[in-house]
Protein backbone atom coordinates (compact mmCIF):
# COMPACT_ATOMS: atom_id res chain seq x y z
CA UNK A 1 7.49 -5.26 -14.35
CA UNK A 2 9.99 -3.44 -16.10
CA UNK A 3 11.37 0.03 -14.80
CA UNK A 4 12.59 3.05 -16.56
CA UNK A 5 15.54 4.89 -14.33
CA UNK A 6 14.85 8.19 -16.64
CA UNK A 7 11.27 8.73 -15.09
CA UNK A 8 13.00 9.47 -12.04
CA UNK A 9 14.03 13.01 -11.83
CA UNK A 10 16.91 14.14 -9.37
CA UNK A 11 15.00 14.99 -6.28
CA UNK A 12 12.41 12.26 -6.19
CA UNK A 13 16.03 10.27 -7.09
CA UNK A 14 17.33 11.50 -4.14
CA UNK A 15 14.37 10.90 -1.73
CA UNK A 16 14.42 7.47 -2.55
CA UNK A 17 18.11 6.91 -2.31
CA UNK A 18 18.07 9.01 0.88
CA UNK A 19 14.99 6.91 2.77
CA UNK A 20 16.68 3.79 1.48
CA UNK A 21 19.66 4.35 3.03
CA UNK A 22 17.96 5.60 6.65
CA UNK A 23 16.02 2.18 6.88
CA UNK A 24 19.41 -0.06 5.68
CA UNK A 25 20.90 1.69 8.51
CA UNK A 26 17.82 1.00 10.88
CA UNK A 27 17.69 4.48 11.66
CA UNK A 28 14.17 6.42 12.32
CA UNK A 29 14.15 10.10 11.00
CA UNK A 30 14.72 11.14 14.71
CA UNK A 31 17.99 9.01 15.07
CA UNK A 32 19.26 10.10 11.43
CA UNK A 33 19.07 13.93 12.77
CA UNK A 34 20.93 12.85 15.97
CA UNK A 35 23.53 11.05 13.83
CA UNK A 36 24.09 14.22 11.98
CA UNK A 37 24.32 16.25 15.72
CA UNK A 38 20.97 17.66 15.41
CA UNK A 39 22.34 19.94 12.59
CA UNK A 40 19.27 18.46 10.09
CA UNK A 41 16.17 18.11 11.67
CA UNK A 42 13.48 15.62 11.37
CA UNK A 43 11.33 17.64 9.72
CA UNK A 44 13.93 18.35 6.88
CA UNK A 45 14.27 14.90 6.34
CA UNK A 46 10.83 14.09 6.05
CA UNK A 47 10.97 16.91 3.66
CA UNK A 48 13.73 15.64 1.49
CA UNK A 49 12.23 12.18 1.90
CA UNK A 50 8.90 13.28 0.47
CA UNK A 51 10.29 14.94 -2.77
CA UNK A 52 9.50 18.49 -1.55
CA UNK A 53 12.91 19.57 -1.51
CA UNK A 54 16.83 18.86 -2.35
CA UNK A 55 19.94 19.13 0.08
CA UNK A 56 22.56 21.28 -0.58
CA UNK A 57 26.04 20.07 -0.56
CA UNK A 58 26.92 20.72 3.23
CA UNK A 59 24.12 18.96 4.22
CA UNK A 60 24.60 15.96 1.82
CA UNK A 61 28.39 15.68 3.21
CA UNK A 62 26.68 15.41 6.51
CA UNK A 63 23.62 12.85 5.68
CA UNK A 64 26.58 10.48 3.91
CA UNK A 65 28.92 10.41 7.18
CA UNK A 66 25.63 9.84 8.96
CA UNK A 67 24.63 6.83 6.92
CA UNK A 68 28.12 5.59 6.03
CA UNK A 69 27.63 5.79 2.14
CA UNK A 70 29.09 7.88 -0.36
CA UNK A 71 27.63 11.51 -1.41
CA UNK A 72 27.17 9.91 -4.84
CA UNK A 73 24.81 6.65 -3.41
CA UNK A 74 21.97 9.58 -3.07
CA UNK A 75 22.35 10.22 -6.79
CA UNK A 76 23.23 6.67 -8.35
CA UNK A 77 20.45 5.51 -11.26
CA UNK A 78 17.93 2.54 -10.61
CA UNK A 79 19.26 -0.02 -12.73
CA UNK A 80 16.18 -1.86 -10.96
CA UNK A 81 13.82 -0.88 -8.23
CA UNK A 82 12.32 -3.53 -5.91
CA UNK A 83 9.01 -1.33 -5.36
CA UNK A 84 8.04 -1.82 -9.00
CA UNK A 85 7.89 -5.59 -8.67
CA UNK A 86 5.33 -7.90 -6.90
CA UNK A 87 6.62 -9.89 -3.91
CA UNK A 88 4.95 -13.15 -3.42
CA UNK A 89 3.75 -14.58 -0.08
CA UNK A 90 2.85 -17.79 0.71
CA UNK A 91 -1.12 -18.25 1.40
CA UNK A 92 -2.15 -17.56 4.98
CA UNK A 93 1.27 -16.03 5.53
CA UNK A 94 1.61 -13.48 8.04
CA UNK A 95 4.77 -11.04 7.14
CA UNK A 96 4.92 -7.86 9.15
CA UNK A 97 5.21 -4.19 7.70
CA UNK A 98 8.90 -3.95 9.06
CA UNK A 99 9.80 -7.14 7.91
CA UNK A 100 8.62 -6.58 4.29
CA UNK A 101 10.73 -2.79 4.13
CA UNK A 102 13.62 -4.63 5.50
CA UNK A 103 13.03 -7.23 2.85
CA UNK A 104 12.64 -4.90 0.06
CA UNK A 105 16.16 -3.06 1.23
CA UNK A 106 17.90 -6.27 1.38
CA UNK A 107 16.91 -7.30 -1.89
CA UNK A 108 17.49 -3.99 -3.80
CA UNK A 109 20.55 -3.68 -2.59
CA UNK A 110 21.91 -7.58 -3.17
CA UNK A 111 20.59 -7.28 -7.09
CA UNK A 112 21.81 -3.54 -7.59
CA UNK A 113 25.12 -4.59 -6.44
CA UNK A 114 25.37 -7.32 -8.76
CA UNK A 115 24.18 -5.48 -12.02
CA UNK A 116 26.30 -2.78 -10.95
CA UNK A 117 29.71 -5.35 -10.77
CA UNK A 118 28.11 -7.10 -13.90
CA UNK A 119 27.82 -3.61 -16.01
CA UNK A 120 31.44 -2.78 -15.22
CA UNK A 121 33.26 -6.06 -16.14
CA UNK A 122 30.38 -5.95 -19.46
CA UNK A 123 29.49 -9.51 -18.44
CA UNK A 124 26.10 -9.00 -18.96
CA UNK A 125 23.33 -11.57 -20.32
CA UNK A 126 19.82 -11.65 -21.43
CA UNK A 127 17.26 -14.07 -21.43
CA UNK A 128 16.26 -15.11 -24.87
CA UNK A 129 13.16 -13.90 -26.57
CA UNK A 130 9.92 -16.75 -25.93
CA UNK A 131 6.70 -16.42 -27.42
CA UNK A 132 3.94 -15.88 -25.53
CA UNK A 133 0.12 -15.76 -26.07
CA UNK A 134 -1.44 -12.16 -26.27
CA UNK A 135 -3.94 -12.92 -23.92
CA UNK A 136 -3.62 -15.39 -21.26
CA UNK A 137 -6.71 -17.11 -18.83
CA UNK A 138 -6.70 -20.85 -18.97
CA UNK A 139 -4.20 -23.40 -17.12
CA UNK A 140 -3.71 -25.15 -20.92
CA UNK A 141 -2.41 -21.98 -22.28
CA UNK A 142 0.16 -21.67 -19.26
CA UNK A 143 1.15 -25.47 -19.78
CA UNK A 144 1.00 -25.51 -23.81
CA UNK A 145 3.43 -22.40 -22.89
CA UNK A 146 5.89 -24.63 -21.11
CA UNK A 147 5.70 -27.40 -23.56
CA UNK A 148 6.63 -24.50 -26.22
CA UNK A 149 9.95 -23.52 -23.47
CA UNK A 150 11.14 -26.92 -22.73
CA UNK A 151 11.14 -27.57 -26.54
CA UNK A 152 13.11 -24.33 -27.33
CA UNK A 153 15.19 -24.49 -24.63
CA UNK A 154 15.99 -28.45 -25.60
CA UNK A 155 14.90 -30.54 -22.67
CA UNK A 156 12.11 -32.82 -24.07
CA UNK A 157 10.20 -34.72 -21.42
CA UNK A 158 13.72 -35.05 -19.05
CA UNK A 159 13.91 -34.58 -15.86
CA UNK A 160 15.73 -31.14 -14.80
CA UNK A 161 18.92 -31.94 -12.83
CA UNK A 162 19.14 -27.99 -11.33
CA UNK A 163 16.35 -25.47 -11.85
CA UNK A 164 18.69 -23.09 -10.86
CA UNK A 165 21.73 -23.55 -12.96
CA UNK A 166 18.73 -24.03 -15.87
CA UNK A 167 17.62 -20.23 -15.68
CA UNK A 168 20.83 -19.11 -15.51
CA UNK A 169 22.60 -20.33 -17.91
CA UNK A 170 19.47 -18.92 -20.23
CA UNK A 171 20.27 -15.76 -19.00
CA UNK A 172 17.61 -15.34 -16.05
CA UNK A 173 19.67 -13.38 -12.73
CA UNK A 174 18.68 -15.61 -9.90
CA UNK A 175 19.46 -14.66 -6.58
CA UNK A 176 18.94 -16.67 -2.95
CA UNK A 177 18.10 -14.12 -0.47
CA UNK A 178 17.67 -14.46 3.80
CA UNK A 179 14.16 -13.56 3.49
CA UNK A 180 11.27 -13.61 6.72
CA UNK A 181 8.96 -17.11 7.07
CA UNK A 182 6.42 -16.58 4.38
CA UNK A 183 8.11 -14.86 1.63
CA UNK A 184 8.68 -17.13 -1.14
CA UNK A 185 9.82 -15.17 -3.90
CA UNK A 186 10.08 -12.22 -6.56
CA UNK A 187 10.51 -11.74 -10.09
CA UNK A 188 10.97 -8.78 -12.79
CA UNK A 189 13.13 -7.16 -15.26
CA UNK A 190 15.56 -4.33 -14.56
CA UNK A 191 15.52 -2.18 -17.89
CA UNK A 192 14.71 -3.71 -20.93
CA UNK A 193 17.34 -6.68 -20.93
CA UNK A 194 18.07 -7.89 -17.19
CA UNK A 195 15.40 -10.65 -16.43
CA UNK A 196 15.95 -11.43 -12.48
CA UNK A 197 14.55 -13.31 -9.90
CA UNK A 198 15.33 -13.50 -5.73
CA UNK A 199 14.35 -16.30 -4.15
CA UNK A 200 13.79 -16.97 -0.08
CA UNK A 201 17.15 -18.92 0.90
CA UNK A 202 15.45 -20.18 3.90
CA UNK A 203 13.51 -22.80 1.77
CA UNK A 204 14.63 -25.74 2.44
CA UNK A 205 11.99 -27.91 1.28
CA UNK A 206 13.94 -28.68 -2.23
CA UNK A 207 10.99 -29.43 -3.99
CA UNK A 208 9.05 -26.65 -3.01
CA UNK A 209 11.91 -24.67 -3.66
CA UNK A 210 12.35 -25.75 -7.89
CA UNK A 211 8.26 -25.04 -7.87
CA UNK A 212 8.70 -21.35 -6.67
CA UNK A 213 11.69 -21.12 -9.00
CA UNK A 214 9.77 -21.90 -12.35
CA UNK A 215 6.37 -20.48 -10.60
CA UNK A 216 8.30 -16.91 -10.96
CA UNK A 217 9.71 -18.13 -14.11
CA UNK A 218 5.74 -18.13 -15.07
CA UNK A 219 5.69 -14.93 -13.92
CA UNK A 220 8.46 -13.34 -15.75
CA UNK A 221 7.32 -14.50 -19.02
CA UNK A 222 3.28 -14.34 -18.79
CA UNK A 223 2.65 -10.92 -17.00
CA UNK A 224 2.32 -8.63 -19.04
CA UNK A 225 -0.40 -11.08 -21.01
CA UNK A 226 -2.57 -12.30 -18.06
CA UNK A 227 -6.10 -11.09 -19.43
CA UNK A 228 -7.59 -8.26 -17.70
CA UNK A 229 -9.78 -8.70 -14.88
CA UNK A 230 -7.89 -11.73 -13.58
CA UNK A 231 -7.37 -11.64 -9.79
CA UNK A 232 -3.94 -12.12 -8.03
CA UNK A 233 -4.71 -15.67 -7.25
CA UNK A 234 -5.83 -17.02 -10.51
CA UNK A 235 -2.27 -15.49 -12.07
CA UNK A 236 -0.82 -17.63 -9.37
CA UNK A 237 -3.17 -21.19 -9.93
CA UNK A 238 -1.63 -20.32 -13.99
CA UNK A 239 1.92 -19.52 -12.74
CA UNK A 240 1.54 -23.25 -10.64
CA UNK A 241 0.23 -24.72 -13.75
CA UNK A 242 3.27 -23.85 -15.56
CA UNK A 243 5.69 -24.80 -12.98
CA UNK A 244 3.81 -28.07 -12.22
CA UNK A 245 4.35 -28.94 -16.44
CA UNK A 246 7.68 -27.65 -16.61
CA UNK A 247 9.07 -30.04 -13.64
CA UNK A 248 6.97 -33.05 -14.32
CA UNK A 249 5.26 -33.12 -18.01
CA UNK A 250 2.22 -34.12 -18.92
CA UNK A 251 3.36 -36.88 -21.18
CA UNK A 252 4.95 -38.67 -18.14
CA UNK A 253 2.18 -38.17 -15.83
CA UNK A 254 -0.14 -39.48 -18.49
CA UNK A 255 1.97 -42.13 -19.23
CA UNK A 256 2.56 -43.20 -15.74
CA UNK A 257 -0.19 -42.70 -14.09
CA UNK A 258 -3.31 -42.03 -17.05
CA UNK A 259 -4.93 -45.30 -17.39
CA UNK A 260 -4.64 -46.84 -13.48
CA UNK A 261 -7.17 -47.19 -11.02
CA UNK A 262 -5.65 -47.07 -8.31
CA UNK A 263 -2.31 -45.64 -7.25
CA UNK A 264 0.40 -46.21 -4.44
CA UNK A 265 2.27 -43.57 -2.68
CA UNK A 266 5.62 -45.66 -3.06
CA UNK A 267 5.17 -44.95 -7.10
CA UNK A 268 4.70 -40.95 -6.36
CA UNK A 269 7.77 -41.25 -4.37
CA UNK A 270 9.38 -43.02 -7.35
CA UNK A 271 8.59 -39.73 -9.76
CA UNK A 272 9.21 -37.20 -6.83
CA UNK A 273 12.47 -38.10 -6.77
CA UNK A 274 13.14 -38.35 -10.42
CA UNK A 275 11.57 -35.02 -11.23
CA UNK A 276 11.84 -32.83 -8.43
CA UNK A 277 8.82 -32.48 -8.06
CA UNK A 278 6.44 -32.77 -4.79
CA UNK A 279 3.77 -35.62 -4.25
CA UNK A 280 1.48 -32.87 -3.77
CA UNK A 281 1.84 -30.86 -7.23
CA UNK A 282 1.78 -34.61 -8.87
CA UNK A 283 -1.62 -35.40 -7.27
CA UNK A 284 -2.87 -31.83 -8.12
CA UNK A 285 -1.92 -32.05 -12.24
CA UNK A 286 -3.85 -35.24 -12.00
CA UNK A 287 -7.18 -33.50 -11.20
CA UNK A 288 -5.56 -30.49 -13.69
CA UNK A 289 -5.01 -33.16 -16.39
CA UNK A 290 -8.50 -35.10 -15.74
CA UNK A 291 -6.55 -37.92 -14.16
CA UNK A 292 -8.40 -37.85 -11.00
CA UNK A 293 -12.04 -36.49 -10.71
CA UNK A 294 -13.07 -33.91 -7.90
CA UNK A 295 -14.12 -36.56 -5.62
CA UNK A 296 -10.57 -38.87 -6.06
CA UNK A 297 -8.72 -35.15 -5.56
CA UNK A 298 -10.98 -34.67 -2.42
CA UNK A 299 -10.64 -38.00 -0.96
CA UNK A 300 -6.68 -37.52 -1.00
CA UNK A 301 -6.91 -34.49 0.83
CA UNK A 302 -8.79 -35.61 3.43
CA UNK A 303 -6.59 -38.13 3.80
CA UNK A 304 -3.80 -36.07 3.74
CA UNK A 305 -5.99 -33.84 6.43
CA UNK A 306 -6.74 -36.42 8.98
CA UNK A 307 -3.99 -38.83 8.98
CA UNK A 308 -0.43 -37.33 10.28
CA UNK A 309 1.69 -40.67 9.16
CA UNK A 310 0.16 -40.25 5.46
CA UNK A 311 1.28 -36.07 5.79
CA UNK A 312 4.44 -36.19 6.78
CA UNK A 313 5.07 -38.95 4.56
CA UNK A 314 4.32 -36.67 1.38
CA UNK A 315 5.41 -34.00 2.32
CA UNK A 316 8.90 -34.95 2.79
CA UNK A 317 11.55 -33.31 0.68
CA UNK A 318 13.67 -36.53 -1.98
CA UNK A 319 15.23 -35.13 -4.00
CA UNK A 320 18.79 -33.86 -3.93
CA UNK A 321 19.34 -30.52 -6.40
CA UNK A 322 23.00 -30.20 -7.51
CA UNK A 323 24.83 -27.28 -6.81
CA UNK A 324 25.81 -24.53 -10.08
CA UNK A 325 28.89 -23.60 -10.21
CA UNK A 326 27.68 -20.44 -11.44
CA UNK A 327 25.11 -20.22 -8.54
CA UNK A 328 25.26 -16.07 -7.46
CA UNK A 329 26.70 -16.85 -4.15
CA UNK A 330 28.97 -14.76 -2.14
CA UNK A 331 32.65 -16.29 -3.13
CA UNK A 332 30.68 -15.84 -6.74
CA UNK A 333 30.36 -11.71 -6.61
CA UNK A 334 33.27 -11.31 -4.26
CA UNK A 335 35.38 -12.96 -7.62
CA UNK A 336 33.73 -10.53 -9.67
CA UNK A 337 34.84 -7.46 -7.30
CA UNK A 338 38.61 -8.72 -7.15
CA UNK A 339 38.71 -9.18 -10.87
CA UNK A 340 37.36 -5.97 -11.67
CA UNK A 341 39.71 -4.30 -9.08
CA UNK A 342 42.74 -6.15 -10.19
CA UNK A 343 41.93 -4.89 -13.95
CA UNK A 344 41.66 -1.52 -12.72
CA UNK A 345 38.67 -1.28 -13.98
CA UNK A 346 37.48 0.46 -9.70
CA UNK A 347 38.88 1.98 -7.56
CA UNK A 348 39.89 0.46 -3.96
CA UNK A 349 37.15 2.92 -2.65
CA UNK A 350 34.44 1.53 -5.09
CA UNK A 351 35.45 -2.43 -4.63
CA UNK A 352 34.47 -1.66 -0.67
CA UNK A 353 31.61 -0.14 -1.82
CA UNK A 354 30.04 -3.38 -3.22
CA UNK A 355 31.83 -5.50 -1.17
CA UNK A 356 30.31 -3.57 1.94
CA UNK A 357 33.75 -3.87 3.90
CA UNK A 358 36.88 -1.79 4.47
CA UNK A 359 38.99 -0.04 2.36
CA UNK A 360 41.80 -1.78 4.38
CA UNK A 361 40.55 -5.13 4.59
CA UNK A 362 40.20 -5.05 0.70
CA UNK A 363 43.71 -3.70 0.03
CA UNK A 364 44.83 -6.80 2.63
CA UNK A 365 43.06 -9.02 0.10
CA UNK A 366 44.36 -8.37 -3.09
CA UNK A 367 46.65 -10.69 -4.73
CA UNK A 368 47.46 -10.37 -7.90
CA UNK A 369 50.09 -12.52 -10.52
């Protein structure tokens, strides 16, 4: 979903910025009056909070010292807003109310940070323009669509060494973030030319991991043309559907695996690990691809189901993703921050801003030749 900063006005600006920066600090409305000595009251807050009124500058001075950001934080533009954009949770998944806000914080503030350092230095990218259908509702569509990427984007039928380091370096923001058990992901666009992505760190399943990646990638590119009247989990059997074809295309399953009878585990294994891809999405684009009738899909999951040696033997993780040195990691944006500083391009004051540290322990940490 893409978000317009301008259809914010000032005060609903403010009650946003305000309420973000209350639950950051893990403060209830109560504690963020007794941080301020009583002198703003709950009810004020949940005024200002609701858009039915603006501080004035005494009291702003006082809400900043009480959350520990600067008087301009209330009125800094969205450059992206984490409300506007579906989060995905794993089926079954049970992810608390509190754990989701925190969540949401967490990742607004990791990606607004970056763009922010990004806008300043004018390193910023784009993804390139892809064409998609008008109207999307079949699986084929979603995997004729990936055929159409990995042919613009030059990778034929390979294997993809890192998903990761493949999205960004065609211009897709992707960010690894400590998320609760059961988030897997999010994707979006931040204006009309930042296409990002924030991914739970705490997968560590690596194939699972390069599915969710190119699942979202499904989402950033097919949204806005899933047909109307689709329900959530239909868009997400399509979005699978494209990640399953971008890892492991169909020309190599068909290849591989199209004409035989039967099939051992220890030749799934040999693919996993050459693709990157799990045992389970391979058996599931063979039913997808007509490989395996309903019956030959059912009889491996009840396999799967009722024998705990055969489980834990496909479900475990192969293959070994190498490491971008581009990943957006923290040494990654603290370079940014330095660089920026040491061009005066910020202030001191602004570099601890988005480094979230000390004035002092930045000035300690400059060195310049």
């Amino acid at each position: 979903m893409k978000y317009n900063k301008s259809n914010m006005d000032i005060k609903e600006l403010f009650a946003k910025r305000l309420k973000q920066a209350r639950l950051k600090a893990g403060l209830s409305m109560d504690g963020l009056s007794v941080k301020t000595g009583k002198e703003v009251s709950k009810q004020t807050i949940s005024k200002y909070e609701a858009g039915k009124t603006m501080a004035g500058s005494s009291i702003l001075i006082k809400l900043s010292k009480a959350l520990g950001v600067p008087v301009e934080y209330f009125f800094r533009p969205y450059s992206f807003d984490v409300s506007e954009v579906e989060i995905s949770f794993r089926k079954k998944a049970s992810v608390g109310a509190k754990d989701q806000t925190m969540l949401k914080i967490k990742i607004q503030d990791e990606v607004e940070r970056f763009i922010d350092i990004e806008n300043i230095l004018g390193a910023e990218s784009s993804m390139e323009q892809i064409n998609v259908p008008v109207k999307i509702y079949l699986p084929m569509q979603m995997i004729m669509l990936a055929k159409e990427l990995r042919k613009t984007w030059g990778l034929g039928i390979a294997p993809i060494p890192s998903v990761k380091n493949l999205l960004m370096n065609h211009g897709v923001k992707v960010f690894e973030i400590d998320g609760p058990e059961g988030f897997d992901g999010i994707s979006g666009h931040a204006g009309e030319n930042i296409s990002l992505m924030v991914i739970n760190s705490n997968i560590t399943n690596t194939e699972r991991r390069r599915f969710t990646h190119m699942h979202e990638l499904a989402h950033l590119l097919a949204n806005s043309s899933f047909e109307d009247g689709l329900s959530n989990h239909e868009k997400e059997k399509l979005c699978d559907a494209f990640a399953s074809e971008m890892l492991l295309p169909s020309e190599v399953t068909e290849k591989e695996f199209g004409s035989k009878s039967k099939i051992s585990v220890q030749e799934l294994k040999k693919v996993q690990k050459m693709y990157g891809i799990s045992i389970d999405a391979i058996v599931y684009s063979f039913k997808r691809l007509g490989i395996f009738n309903e019956n030959r899909y059912r009889s491996y999951c009840i396999k799967k189901n009722t024998n705990s040696k055969f489980k834990n033997y496909v479900e475990e993780s192969r293959y070994v993703e190498p490491v971008s040195e581009k990943d957006y990691d923290a040494d990654y944006y603290e370079s940014l921050v330095y660089s920026a500083l040491v061009q005066e391009l910020i202030s001191t004051s602004k570099a601890a801003q988005l480094l979230n540290t000390s004035i002092l322990n930045v000035e300690s940490n400059i060195h310049a030749f």
